[in-house]
C-alpha atoms as a PDB file:
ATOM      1  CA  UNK A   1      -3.834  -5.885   9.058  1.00  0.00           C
ATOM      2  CA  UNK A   2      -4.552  -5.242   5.332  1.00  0.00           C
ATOM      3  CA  UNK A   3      -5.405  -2.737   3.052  1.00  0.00           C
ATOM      4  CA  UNK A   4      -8.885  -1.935   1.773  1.00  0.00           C
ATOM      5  CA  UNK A   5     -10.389  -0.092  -1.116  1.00  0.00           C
ATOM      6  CA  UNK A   6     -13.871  -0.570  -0.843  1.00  0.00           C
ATOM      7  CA  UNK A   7     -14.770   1.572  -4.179  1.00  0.00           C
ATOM      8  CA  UNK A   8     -17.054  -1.184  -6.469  1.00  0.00           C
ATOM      9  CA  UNK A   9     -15.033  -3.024  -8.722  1.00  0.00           C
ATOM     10  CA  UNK A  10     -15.660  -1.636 -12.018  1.00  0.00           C
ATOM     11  CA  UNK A  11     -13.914  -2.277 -15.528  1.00  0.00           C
ATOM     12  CA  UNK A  12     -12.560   1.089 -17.096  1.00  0.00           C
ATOM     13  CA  UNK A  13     -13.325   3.397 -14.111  1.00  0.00           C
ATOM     14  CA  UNK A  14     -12.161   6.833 -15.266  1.00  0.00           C
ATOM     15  CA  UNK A  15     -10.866   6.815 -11.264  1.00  0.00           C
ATOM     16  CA  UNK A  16      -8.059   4.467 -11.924  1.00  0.00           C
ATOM     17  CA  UNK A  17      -6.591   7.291 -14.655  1.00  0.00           C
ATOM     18  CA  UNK A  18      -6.380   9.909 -11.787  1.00  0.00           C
ATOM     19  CA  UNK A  19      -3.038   9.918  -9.603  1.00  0.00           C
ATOM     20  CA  UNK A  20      -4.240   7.402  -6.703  1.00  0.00           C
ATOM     21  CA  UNK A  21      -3.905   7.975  -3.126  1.00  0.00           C
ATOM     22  CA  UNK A  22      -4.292   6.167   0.250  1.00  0.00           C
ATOM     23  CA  UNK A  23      -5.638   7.408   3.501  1.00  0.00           C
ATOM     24  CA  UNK A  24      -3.058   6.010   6.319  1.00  0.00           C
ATOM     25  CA  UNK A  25      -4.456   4.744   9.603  1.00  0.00           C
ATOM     26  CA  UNK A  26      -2.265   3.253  12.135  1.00  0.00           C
ATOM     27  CA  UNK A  27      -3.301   1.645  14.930  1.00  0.00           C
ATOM     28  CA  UNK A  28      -1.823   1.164  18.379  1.00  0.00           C
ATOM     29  CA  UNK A  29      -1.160  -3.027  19.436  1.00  0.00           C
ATOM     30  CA  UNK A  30       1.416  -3.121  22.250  1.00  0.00           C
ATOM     31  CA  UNK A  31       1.958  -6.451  22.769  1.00  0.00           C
ATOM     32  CA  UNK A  32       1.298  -6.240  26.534  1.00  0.00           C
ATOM     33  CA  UNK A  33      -2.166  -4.815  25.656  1.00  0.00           C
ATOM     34  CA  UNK A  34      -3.784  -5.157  22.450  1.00  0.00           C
ATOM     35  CA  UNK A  35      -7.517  -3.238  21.974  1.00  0.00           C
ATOM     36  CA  UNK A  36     -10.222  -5.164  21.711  1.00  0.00           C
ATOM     37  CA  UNK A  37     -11.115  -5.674  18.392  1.00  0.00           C
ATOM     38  CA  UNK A  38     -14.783  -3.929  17.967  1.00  0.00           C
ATOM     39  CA  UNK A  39     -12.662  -0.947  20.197  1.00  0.00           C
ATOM     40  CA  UNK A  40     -10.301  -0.384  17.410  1.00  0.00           C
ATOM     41  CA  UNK A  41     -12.772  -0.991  14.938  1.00  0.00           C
ATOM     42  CA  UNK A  42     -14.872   1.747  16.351  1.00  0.00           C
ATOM     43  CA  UNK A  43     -12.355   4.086  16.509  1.00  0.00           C
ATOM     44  CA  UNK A  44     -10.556   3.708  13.503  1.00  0.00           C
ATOM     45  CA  UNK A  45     -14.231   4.770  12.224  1.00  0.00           C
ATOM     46  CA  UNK A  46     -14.396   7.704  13.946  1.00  0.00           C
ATOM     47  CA  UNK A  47     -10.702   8.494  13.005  1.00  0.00           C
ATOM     48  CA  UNK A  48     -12.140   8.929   9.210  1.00  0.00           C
ATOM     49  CA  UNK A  49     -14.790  11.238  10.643  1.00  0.00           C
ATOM     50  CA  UNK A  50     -12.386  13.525  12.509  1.00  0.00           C
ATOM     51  CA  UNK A  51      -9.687  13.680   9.168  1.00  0.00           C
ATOM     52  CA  UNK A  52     -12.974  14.604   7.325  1.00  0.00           C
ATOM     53  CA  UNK A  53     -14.401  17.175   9.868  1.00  0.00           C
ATOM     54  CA  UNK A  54     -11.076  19.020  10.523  1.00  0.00           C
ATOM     55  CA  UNK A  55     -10.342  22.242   8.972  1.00  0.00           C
ATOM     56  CA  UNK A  56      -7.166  21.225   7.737  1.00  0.00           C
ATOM     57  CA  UNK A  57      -8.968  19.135   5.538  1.00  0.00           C
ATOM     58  CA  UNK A  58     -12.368  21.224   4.863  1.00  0.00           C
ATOM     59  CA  UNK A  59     -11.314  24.704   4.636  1.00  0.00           C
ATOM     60  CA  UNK A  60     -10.239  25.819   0.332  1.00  0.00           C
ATOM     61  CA  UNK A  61      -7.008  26.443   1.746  1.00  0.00           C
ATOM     62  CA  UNK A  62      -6.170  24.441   4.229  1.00  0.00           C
ATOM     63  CA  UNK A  63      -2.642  22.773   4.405  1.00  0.00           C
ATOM     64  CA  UNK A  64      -4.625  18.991   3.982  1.00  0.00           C
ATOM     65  CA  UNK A  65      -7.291  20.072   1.526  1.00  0.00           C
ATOM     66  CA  UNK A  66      -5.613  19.470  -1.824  1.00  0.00           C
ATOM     67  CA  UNK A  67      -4.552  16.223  -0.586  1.00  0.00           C
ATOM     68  CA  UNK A  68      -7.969  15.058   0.562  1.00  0.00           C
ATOM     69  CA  UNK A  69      -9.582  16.038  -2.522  1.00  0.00           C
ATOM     70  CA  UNK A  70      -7.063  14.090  -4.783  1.00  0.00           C
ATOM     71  CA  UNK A  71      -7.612  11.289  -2.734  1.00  0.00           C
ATOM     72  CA  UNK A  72     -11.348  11.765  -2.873  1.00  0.00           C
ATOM     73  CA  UNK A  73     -10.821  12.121  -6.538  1.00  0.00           C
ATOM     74  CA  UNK A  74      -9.268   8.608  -7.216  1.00  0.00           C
ATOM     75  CA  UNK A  75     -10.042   5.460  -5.984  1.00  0.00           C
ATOM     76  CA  UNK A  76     -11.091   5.744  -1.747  1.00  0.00           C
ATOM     77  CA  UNK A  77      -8.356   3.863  -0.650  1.00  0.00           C
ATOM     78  CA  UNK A  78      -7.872   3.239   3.178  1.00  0.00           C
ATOM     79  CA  UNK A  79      -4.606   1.306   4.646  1.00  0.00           C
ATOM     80  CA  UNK A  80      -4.253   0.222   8.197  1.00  0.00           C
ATOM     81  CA  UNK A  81      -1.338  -0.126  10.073  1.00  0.00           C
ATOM     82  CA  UNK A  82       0.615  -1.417  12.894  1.00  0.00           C
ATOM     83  CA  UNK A  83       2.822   0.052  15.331  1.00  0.00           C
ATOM     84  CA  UNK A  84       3.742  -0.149  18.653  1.00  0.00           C
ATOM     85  CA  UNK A  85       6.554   1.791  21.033  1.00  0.00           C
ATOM     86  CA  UNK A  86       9.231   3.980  19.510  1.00  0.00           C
ATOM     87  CA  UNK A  87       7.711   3.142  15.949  1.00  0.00           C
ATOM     88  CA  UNK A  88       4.246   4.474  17.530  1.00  0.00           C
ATOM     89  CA  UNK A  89       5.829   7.318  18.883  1.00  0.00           C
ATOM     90  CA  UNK A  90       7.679   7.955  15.334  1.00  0.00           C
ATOM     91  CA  UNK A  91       4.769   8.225  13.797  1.00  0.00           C
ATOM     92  CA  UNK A  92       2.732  10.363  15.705  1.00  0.00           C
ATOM     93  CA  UNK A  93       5.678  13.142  15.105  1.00  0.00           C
ATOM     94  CA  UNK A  94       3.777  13.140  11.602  1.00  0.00           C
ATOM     95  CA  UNK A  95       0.852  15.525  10.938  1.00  0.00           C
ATOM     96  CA  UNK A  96      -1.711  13.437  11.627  1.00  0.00           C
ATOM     97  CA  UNK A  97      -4.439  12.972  14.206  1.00  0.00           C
ATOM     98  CA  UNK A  98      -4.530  10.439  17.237  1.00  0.00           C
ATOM     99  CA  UNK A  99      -8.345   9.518  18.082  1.00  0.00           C
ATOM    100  CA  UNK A 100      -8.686   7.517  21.067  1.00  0.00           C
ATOM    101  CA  UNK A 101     -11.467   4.812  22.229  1.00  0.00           C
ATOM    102  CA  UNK A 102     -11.857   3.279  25.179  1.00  0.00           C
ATOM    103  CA  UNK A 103      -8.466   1.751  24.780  1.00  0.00           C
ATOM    104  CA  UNK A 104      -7.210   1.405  20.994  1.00  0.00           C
ATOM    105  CA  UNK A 105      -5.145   4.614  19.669  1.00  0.00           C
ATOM    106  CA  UNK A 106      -5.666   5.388  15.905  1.00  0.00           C
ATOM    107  CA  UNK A 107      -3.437   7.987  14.150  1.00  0.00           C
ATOM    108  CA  UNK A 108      -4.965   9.412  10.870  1.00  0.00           C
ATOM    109  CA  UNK A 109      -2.700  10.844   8.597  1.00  0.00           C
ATOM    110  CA  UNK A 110      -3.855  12.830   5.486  1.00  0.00           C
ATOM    111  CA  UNK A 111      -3.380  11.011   2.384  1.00  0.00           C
ATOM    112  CA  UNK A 112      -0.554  10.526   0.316  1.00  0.00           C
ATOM    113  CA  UNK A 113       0.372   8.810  -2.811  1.00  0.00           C
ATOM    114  CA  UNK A 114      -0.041   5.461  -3.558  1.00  0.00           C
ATOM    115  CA  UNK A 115       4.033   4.715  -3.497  1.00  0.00           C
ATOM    116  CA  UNK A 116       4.495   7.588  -1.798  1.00  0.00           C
ATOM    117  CA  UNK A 117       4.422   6.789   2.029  1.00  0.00           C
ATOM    118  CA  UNK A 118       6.444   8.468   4.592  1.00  0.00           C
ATOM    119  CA  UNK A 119       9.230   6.366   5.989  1.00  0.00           C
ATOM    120  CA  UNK A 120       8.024   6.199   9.316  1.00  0.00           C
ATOM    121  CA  UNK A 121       4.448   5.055   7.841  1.00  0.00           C
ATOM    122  CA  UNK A 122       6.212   2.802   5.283  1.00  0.00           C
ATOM    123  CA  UNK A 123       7.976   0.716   7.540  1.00  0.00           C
ATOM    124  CA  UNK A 124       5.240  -0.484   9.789  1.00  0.00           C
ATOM    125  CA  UNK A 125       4.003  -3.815   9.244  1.00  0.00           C
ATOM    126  CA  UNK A 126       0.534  -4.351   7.403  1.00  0.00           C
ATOM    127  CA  UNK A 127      -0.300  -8.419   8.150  1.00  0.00           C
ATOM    128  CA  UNK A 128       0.423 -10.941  10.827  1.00  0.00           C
ATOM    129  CA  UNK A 129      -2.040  -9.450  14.148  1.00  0.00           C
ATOM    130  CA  UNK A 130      -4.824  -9.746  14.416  1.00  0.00           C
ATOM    131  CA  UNK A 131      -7.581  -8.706  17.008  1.00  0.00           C
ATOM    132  CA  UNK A 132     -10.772 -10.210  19.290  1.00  0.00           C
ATOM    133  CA  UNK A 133     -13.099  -9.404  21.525  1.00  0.00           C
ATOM    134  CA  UNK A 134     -12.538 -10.630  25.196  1.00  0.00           C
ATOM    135  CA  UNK A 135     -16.287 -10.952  25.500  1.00  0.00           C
ATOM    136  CA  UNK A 136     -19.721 -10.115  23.241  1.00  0.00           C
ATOM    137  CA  UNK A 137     -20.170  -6.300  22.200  1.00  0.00           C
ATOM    138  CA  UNK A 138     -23.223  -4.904  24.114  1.00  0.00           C
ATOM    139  CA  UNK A 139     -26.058  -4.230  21.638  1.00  0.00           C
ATOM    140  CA  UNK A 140     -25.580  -1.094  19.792  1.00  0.00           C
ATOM    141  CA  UNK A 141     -26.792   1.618  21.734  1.00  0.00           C
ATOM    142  CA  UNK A 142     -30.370   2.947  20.646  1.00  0.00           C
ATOM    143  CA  UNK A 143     -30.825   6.320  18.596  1.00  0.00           C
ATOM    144  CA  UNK A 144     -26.992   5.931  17.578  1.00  0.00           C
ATOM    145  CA  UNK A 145     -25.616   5.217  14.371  1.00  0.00           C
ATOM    146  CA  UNK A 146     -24.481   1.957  13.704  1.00  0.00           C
ATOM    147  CA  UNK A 147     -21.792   0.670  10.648  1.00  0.00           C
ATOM    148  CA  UNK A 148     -23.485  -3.350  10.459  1.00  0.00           C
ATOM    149  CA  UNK A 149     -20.804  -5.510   9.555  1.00  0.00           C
ATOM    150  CA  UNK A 150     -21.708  -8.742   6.930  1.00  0.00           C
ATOM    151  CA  UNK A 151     -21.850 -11.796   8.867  1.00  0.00           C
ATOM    152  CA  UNK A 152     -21.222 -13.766   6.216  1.00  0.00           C
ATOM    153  CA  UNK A 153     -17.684 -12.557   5.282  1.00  0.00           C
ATOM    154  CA  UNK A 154     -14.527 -13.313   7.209  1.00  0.00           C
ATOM    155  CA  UNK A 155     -12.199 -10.002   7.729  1.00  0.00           C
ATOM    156  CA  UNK A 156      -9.137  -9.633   9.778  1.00  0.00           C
ATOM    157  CA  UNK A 157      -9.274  -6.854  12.012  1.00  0.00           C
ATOM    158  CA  UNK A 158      -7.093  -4.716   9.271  1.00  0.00           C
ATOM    159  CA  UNK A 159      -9.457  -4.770   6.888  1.00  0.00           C
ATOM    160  CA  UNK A 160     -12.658  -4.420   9.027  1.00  0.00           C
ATOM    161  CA  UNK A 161     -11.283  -1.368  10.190  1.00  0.00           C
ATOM    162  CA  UNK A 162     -10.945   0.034   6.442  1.00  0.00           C
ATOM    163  CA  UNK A 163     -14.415  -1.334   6.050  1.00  0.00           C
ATOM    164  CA  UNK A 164     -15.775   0.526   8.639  1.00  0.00           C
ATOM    165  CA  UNK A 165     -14.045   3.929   7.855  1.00  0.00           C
ATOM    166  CA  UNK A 166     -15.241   3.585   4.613  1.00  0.00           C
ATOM    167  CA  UNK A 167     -18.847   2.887   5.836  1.00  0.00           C
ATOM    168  CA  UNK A 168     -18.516   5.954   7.786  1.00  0.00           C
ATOM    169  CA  UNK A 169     -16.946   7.974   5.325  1.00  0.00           C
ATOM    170  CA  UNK A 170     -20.535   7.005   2.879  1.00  0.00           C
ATOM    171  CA  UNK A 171     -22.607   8.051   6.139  1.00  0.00           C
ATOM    172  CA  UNK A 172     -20.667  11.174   6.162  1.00  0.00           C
ATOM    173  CA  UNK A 173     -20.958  11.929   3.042  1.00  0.00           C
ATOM    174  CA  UNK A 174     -24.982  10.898   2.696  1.00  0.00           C
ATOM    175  CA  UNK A 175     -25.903  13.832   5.336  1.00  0.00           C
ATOM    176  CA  UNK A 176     -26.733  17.071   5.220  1.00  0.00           C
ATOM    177  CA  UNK A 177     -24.602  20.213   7.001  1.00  0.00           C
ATOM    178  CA  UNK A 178     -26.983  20.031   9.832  1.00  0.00           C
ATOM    179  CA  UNK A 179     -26.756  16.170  10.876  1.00  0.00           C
ATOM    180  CA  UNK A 180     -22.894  16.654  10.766  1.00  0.00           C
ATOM    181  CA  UNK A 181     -22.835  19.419  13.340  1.00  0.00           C
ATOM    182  CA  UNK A 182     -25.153  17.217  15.464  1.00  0.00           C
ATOM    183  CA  UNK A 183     -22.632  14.269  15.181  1.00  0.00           C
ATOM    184  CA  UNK A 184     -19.749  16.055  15.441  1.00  0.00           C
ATOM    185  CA  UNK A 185     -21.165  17.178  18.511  1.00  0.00           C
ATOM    186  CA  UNK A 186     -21.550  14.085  19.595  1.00  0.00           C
ATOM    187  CA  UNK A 187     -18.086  12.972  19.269  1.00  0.00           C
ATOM    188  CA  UNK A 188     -18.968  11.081  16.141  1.00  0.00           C
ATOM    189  CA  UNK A 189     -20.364   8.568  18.189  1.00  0.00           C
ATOM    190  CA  UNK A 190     -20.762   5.122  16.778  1.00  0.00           C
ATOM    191  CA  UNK A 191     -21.001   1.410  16.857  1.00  0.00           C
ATOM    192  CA  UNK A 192     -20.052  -1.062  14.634  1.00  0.00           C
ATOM    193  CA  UNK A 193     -21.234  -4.924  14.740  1.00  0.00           C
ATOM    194  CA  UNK A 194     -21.963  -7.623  12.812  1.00  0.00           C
ATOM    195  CA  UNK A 195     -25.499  -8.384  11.983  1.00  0.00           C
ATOM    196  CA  UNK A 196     -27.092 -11.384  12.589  1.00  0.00           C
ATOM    197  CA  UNK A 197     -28.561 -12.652   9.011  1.00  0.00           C
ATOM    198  CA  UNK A 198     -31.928 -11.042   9.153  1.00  0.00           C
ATOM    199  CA  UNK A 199     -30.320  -7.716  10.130  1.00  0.00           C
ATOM    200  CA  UNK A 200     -28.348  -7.685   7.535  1.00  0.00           C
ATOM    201  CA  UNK A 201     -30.932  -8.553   4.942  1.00  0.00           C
ATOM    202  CA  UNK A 202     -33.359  -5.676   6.287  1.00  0.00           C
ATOM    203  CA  UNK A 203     -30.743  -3.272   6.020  1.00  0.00           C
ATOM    204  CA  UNK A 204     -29.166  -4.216   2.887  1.00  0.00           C
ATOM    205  CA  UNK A 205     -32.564  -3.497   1.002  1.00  0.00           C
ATOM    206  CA  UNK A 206     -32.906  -0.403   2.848  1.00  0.00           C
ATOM    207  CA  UNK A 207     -31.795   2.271   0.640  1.00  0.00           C
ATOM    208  CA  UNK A 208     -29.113   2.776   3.064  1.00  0.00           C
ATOM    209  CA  UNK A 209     -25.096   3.631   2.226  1.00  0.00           C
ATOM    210  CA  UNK A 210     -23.565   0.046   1.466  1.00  0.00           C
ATOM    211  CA  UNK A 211     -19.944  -0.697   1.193  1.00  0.00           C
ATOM    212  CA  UNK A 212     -19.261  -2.640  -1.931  1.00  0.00           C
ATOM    213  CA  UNK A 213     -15.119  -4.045  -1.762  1.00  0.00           C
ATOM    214  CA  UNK A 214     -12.859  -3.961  -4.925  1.00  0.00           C
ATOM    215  CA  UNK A 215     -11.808  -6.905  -4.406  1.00  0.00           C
ATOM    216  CA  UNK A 216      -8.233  -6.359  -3.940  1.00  0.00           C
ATOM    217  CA  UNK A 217      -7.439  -8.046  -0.362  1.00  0.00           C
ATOM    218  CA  UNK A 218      -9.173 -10.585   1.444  1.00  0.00           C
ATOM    219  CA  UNK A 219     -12.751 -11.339   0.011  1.00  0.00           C
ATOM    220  CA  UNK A 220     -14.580 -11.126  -3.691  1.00  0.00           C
ATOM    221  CA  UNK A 221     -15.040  -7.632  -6.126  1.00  0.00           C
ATOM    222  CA  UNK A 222     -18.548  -6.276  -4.911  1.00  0.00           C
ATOM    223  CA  UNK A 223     -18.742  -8.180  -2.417  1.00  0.00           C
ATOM    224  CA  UNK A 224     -20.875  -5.647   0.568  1.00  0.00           C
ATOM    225  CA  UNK A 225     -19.015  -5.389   3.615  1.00  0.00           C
ATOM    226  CA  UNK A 226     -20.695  -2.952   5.314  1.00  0.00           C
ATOM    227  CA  UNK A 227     -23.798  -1.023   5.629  1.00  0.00           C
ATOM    228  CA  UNK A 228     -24.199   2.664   7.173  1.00  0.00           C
ATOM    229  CA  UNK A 229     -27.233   2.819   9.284  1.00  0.00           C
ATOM    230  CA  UNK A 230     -27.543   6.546  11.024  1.00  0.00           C
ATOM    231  CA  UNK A 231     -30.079   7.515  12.133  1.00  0.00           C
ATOM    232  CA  UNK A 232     -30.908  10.786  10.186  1.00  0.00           C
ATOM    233  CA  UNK A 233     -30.580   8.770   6.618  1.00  0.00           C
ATOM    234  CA  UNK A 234     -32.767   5.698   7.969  1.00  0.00           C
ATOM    235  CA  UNK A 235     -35.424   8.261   8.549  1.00  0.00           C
ATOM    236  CA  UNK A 236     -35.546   8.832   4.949  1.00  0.00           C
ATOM    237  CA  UNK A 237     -36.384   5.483   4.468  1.00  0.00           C
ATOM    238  CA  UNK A 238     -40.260   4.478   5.420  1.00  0.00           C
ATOM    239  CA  UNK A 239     -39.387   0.688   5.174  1.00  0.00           C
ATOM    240  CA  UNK A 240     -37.514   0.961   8.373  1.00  0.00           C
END
């Protein structure tokens, strides 16, 4: 599992001279019974929508406000996480939020600083598991948003789980009040797959929210990693 920050790669960003801060998602791999990877990808997605949704996080003075809006501030940084047994159960002590899917466990946390991780968060191992799919994903299901993954780029399960929070996070951000009640109503209901190649072309000239990576783990500075198709933003777009 890696981390991600999928802000674009830009020389001289005026972000990189704020205080920088990661978002910390864990995810639960017992070794007896690892999620299936599009599972945790999923819900690691809709553990970015929850942080962002909660009042703790929303309200002027809630207790994760200040935090989020540093973090919002800086650089979007997203690191995923490991844990399983007493180190899983350590870190859900932390004020955080579990989000489960139909079998992975993801803990959001708000964020902290950059070299400033708890040491229950800290300890947990970043690389070395990976995830797959026992069979196919079913197609996405219609009238639902969907977070299409580039199927030309190879990411470990770590880092397409960043990707895909982050590609939420843009959705999220891209709507109005209303569509957020409406989705949050709907249990932030999601898929994410990989497109085939004409998919992803459509969709990457859409207008659409695209995830350009930094460049920092894994894969090439701008490269797009994700694209945010929802619904209420594609029917801005006539060419869809």
């Amino acid at each position: 599992m890696t981390s991600s920050d999928t802000s674009p790669a830009l020389p001289q960003d005026p972000r990189d001279d704020a205080p920088q801060f990661v978002l910390p998602l864990v995810v639960r791999v017992e070794k007896a019974a690892p999620p299936a990877r599009t599972d945790a990808l999923e819900t690691a997605a809709r553990a970015v929508l929850t942080l962002l949704s909660d009042e703790r996080a929303t309200a002027d003075e809630g207790e994760w406000a200040q935090a989020v809006r540093d973090w919002q501030d800086a650089r979007i940084r997203k690191v995923v996480r490991r844990a399983r047994g007493a180190e899983w159960r350590k870190a859900c002590a932390l004020p955080g939020i579990t989000v489960p899917g139909e079998a992975a466990e993801v803990r959001v946390f708000p964020p902290v600083p950059l070299d400033g991780w708890p040491k229950e968060l800290i300890k947990l191992q970043v690389s070395g598991t990976d995830l797959d799919d026992p069979a196919p994903p079913a197609a996405p299901e219609a009238g639902r948003p969907v977070l299409w993954l580039n199927p030309a780029l190879e990411m470990s399960a770590g880092k397409a789980m960043a990707q895909a929070g982050h590609g939420a996070q843009l959705a999220w951000w891209a709507l109005d009040d209303a569509a957020r009640e409406v989705w949050r109503k709907d249990g932030f209901a999601l898929s994410v797959r990989t497109a085939d190649p004409a998919r992803w072309a459509e969709v990457t000239g859409s207008g659409l929210p695209v995830v350009r990576d930094a460049g920092f783990t894994e894969i090439a500075p701008g490269s797009c990693t994700v694209v945010a198709d929802h619904p209420a933003l594609r029917n801005r777009h006539t060419g869809l």
